[in-house]
Every structure is written in structure tokens, then in C-alpha cells.
N, C-alpha and C. Protein backbone atom coordinates (compact mmCIF):
# COMPACT_ATOMS: atom_id res chain seq x y z
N UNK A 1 0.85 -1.18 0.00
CA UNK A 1 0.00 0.00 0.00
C UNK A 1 0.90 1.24 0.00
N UNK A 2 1.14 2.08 -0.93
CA UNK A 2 1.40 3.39 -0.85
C UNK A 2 0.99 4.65 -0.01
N UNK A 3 2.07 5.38 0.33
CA UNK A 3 1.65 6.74 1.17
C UNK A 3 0.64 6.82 0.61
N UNK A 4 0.17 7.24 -0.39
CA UNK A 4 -1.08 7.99 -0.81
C UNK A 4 -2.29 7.57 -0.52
N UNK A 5 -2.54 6.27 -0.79
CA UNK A 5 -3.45 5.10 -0.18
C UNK A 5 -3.88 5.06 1.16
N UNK A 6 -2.64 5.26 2.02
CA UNK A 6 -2.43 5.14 3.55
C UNK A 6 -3.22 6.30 4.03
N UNK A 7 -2.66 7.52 3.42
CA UNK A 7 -3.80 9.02 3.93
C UNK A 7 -4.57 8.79 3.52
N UNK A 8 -5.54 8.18 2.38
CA UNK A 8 -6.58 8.24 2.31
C UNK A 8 -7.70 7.14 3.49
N UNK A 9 -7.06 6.29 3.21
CA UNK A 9 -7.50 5.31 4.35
C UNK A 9 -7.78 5.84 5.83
N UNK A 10 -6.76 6.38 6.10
CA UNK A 10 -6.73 7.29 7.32
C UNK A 10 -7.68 8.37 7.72
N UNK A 11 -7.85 8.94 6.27
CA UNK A 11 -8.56 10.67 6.57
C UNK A 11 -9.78 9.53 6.38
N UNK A 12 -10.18 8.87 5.81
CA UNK A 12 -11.77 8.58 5.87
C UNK A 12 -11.97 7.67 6.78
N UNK A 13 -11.00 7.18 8.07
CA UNK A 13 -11.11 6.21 9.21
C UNK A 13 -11.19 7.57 10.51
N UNK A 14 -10.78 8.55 10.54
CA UNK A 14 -10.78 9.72 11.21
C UNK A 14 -12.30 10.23 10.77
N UNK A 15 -12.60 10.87 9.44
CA UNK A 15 -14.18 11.17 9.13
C UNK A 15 -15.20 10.44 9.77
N UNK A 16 -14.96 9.13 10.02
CA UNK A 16 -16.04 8.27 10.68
C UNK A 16 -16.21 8.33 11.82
N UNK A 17 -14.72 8.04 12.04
CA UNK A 17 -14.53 8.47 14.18
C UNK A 17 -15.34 10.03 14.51
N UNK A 18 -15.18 10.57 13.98
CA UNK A 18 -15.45 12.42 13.87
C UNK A 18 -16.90 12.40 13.86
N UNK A 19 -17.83 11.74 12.96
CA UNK A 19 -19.21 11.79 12.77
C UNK A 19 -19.69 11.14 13.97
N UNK A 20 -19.29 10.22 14.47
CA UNK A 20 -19.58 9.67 15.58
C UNK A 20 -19.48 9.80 16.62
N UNK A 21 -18.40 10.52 17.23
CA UNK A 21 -18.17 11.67 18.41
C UNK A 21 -19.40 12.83 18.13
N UNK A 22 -19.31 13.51 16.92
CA UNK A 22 -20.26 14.17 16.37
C UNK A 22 -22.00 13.74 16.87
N UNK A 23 -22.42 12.55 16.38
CA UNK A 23 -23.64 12.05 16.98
C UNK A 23 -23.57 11.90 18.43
N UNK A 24 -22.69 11.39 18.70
CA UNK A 24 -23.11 11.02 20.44
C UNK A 24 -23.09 12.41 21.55
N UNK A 25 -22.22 13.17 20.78
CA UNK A 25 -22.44 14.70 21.45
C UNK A 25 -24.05 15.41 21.41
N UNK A 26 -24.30 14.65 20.09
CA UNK A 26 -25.66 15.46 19.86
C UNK A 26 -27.01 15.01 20.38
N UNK A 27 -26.30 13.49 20.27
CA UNK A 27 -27.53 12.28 21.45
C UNK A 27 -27.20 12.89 23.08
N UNK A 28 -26.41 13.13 23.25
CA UNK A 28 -26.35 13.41 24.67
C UNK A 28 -27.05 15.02 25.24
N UNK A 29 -26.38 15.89 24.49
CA UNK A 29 -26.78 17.35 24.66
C UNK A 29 -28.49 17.59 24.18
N UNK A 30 -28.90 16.42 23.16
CA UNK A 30 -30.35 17.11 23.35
C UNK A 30 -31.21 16.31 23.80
N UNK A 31 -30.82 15.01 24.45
CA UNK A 31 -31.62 14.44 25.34
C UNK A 31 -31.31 14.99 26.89
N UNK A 32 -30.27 15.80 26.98
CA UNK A 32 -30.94 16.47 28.53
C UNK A 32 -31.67 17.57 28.54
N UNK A 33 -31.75 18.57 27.22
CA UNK A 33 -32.46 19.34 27.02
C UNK A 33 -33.97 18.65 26.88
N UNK A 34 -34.16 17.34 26.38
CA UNK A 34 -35.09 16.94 25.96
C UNK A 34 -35.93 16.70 27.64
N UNK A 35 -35.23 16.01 28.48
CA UNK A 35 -35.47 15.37 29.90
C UNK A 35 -36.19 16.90 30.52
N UNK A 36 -35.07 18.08 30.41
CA UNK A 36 -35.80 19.37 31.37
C UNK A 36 -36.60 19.78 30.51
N UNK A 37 -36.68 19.95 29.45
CA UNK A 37 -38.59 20.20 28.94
C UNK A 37 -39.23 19.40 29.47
N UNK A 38 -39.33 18.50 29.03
CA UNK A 38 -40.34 17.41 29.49
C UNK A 38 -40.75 17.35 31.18
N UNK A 39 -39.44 17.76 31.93
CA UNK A 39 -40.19 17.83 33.54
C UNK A 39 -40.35 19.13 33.94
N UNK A 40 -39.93 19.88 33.19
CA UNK A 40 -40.42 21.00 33.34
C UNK A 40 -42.24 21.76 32.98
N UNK A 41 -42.59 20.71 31.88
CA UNK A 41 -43.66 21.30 31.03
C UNK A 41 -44.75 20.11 31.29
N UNK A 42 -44.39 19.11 31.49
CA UNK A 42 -45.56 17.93 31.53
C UNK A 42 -44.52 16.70 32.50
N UNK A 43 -44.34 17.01 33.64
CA UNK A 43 -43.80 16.50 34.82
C UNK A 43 -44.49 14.54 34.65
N UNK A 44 -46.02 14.91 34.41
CA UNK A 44 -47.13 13.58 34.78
C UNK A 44 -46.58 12.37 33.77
N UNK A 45 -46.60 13.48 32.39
CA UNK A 45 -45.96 12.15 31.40
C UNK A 45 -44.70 12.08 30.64
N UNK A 46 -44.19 11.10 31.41
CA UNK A 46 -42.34 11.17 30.82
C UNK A 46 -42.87 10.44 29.48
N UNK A 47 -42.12 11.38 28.57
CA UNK A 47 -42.08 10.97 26.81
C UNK A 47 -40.31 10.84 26.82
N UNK A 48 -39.63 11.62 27.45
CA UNK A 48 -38.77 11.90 26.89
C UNK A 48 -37.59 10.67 26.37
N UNK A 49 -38.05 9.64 27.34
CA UNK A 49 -37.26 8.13 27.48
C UNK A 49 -37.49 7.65 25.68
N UNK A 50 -38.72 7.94 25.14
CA UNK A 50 -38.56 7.15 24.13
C UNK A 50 -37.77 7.66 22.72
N UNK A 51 -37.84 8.74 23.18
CA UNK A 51 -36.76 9.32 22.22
C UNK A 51 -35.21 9.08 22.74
N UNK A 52 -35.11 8.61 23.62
CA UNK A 52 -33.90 8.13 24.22
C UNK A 52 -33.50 6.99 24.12
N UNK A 53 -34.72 6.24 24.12
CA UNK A 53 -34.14 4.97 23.73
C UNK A 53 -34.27 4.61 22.35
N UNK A 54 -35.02 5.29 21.32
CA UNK A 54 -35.05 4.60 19.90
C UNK A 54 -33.67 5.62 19.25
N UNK A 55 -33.22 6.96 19.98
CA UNK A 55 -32.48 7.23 19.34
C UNK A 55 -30.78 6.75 19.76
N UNK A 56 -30.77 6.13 20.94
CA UNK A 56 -29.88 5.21 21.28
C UNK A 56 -29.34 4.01 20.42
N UNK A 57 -30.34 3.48 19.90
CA UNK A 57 -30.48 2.38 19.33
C UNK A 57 -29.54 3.09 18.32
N UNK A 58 -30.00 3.68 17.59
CA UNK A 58 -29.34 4.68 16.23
C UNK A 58 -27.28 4.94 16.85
N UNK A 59 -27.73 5.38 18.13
CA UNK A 59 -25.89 5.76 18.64
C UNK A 59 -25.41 3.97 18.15
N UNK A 60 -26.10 3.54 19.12
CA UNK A 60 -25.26 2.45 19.00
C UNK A 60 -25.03 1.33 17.62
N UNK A 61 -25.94 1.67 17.02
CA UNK A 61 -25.68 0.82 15.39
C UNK A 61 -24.68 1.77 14.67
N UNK A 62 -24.92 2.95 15.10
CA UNK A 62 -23.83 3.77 14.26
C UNK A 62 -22.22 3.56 15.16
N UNK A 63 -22.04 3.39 16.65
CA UNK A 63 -21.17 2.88 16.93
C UNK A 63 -20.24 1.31 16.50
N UNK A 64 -21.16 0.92 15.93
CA UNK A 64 -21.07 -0.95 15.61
C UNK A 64 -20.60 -0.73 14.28
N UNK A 65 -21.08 0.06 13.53
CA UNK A 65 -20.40 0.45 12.33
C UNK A 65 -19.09 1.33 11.67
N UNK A 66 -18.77 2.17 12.90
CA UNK A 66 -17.48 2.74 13.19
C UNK A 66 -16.66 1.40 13.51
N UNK A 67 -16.73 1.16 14.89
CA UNK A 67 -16.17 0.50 15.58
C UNK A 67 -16.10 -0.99 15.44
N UNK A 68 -16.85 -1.58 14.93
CA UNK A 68 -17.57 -3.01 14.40
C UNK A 68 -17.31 -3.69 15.62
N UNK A 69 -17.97 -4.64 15.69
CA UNK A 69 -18.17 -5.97 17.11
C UNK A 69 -16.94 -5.89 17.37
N UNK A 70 -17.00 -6.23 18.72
CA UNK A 70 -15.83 -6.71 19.42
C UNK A 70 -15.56 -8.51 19.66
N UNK A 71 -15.38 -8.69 18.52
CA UNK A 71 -14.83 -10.13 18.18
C UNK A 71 -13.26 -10.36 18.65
N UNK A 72 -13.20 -11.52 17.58
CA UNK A 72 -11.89 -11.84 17.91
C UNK A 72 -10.46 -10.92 16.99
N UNK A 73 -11.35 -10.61 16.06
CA UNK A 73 -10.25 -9.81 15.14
C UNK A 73 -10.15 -8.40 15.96
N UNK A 74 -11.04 -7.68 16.55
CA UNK A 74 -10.94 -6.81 17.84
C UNK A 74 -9.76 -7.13 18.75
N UNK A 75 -9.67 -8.22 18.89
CA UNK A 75 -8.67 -8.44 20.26
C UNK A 75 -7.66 -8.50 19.79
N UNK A 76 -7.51 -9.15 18.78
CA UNK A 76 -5.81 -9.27 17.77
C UNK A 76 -5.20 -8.09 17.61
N UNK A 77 -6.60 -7.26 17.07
CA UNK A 77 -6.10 -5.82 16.96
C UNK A 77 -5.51 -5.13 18.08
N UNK A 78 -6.16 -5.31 19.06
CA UNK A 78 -5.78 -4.01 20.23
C UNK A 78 -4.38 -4.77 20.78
N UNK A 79 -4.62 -6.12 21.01
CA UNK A 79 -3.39 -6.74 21.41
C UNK A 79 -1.67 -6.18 20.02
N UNK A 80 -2.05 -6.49 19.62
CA UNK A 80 -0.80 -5.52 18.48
C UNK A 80 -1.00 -4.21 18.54
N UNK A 81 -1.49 -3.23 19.28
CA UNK A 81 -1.50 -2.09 19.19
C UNK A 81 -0.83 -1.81 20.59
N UNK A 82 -1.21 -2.71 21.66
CA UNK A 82 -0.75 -2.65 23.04
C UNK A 82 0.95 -3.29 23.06
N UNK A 83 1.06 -3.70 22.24
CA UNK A 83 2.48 -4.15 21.93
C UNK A 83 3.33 -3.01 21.22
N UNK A 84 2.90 -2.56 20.53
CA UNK A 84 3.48 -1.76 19.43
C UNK A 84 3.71 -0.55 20.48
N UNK A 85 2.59 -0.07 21.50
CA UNK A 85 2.71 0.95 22.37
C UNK A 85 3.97 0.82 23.45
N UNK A 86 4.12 -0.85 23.81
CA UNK A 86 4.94 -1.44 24.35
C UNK A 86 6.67 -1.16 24.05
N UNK A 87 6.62 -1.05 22.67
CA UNK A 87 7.97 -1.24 22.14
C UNK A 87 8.40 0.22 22.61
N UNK A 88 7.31 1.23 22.29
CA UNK A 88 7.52 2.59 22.20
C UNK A 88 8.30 3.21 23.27
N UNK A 89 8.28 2.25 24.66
CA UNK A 89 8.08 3.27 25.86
C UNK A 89 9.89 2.81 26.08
């Protein structure tokens, strides 16, 4: 694989990480806005959970798709990365 290949691979493995920090900032910041409306304005009926949980669902498939399962090719990975960090020190 060539330098050139390598940045590209890279800048669009960073774009993904980025969109996804991106969503979960945005799942987080407007479901507490979402929580103090909701007990602020209609205390009797909590709604706000279900937008919390169907849009959770969404964090986390979009996490599974960044990040993909944590299988066994997961562990190979981090284990050679924890090595490689190893050599460094």
C-alpha cells in the first residue's frame, strides 16, 4: 500500500470516528435538554425516554459500524497495538 493510499485510508477512518463523536455529542446534549422540557412542562408524562431509547439504538448501530463488534479480530487488533505501544516506551 502506498503513502497515498495510507492518507486516504486514514482521513476517511478519522471522518467516521469524527461523525460519531459528532452524533453522540448530539444524542447526549439534546436528550438532557429533551429530559428538562419534558419535567419541566408535563412532569405527569415522561415521553422523553422514548426518544432516548429509539435514538440510542441509532448511537449504537452507528457505533457498531465505526467500531464493528468486538470479536476476535478486535482483540488481535488491540493486542498488536498494546504491543506496538509497548515497544515505544
Amino acid at each position: 500500500m502506498d503513502e497515498e493510499e495510507s492518507y486516504k485510508r486514514a482521513k476517511k477512518r478519522v471522518g467516521e470516528l469524527r461523525g460519531f463523536y459528532e452524533h453522540l455529542i448530539a444524542y447526549v446534549v439534546v436528550n438532557i435538554m429533551l429530559v428538562i422540557i419534558n419535567l419541566v412542562t408535563s412532569p405527569d408524562t415522561l415521553w422523553f425516554y422514548w426518544v432516548t431509547v429509539f435514538w440510542g439504538i441509532g448511537v449504537i448501530w452507528h457505533a457498531i459500524s465505526v467500531y464493528g463488534k468486538l470479536g476476535k479480530n478486535w482483540e488481535d487488533k488491540k493486542i498488536k497495538e498494546i504491543m506496538e505501544k509497548e515497544k515505544g516506551k
